[in-house]
C-alpha atoms as a PDB file:
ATOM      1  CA  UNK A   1       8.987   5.506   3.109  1.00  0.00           C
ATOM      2  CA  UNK A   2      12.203   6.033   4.683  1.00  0.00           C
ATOM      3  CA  UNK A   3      12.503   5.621   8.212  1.00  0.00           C
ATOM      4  CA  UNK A   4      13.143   8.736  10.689  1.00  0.00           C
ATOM      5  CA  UNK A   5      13.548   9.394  14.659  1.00  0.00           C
ATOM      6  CA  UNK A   6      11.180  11.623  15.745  1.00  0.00           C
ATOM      7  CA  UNK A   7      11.675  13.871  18.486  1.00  0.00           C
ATOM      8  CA  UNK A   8      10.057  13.338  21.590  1.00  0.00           C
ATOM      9  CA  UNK A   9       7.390  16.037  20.793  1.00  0.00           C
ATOM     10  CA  UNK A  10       6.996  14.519  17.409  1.00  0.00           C
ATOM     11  CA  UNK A  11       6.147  11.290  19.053  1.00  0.00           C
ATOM     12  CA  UNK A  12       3.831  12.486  21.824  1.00  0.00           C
ATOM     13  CA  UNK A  13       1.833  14.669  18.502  1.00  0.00           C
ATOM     14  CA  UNK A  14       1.950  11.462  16.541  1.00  0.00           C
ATOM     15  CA  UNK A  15       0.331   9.358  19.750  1.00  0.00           C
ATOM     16  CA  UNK A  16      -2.480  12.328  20.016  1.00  0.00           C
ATOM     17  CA  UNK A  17      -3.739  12.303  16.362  1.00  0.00           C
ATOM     18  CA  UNK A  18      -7.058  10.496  15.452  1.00  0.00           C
ATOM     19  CA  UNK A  19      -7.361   7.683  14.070  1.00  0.00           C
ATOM     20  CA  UNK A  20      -8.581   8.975  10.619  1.00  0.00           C
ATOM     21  CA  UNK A  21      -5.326  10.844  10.324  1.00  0.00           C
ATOM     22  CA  UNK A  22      -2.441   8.778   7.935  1.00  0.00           C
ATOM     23  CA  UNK A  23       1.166   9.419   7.912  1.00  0.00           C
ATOM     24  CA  UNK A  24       1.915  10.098   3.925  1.00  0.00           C
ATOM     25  CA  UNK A  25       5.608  11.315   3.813  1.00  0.00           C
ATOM     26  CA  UNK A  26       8.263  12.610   5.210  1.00  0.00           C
ATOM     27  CA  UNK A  27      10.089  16.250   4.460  1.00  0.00           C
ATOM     28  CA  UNK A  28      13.510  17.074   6.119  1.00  0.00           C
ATOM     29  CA  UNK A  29      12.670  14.789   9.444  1.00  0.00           C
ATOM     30  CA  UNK A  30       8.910  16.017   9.854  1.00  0.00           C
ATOM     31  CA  UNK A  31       6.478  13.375   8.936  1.00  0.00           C
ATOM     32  CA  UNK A  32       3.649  14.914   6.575  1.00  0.00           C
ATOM     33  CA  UNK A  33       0.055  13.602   7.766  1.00  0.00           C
ATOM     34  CA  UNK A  34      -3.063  14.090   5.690  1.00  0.00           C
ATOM     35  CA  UNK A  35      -6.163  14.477   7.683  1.00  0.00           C
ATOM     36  CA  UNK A  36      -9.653  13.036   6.401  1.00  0.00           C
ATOM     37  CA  UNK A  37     -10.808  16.346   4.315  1.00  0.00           C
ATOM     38  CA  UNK A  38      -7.308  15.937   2.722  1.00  0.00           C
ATOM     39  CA  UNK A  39      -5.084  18.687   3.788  1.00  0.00           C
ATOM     40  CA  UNK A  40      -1.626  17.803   4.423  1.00  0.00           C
ATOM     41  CA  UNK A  41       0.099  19.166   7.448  1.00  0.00           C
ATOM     42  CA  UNK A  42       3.203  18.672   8.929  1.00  0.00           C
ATOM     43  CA  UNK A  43       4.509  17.281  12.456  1.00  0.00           C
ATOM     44  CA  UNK A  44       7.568  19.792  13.047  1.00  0.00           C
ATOM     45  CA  UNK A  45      10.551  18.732  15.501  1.00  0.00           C
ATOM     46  CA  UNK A  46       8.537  20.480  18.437  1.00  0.00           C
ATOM     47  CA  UNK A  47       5.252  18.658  18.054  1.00  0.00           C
ATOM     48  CA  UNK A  48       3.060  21.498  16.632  1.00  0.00           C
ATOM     49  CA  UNK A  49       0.866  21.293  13.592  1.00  0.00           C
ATOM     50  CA  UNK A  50       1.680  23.319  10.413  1.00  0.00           C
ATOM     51  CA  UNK A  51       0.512  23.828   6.824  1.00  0.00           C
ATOM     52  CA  UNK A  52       2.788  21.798   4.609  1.00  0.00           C
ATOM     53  CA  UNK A  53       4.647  23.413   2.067  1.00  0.00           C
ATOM     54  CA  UNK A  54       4.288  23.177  -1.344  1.00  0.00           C
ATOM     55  CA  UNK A  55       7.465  21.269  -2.047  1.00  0.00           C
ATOM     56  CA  UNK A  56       5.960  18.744   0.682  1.00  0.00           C
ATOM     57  CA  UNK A  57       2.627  18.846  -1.066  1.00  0.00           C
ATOM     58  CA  UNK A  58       4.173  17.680  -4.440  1.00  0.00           C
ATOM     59  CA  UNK A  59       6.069  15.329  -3.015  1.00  0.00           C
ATOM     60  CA  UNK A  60       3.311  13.438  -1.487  1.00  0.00           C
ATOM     61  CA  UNK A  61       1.014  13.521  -4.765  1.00  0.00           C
ATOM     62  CA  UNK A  62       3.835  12.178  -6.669  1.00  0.00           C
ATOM     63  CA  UNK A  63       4.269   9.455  -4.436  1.00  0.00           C
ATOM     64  CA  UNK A  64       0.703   8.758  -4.606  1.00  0.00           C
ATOM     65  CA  UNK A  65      -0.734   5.994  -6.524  1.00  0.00           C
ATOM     66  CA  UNK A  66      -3.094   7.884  -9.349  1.00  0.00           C
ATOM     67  CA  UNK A  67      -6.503   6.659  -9.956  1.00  0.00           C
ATOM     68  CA  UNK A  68      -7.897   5.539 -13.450  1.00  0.00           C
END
């Protein structure tokens, strides 16, 4: 995973998630989390929670290790 700064926003969200939350990716300096039912949302610049997009979606399950 490349490394990123995160805004100061970023940070604070990042400090606030739960525990049960995991940092997956990043997408154009927004880290992509996936949360425990396995939706994958994104931290923008200003600290709020969005839907990922589909680019960011792919991304992250081609990054991901497949089961046999």
């Amino acid at each position: 995973m490349e490394a990123v700064k995160l805004s100061q926003q970023q940070s604070a969200r990042m400090a606030e998630l739960p525990d049960d939350y995991r940092v997956v990716g990043v997408l154009h300096r927004a880290p992509l989390v996936r949360k425990p039912t396995g939706q994958i949302i994104r931290i923008g610049q200003n600290g709020r929670l969005t839907a990922a997009t589909d680019a960011a979606r792919r991304r992250v399950a081609a990054a991901s290790p497949t089961s046999d």
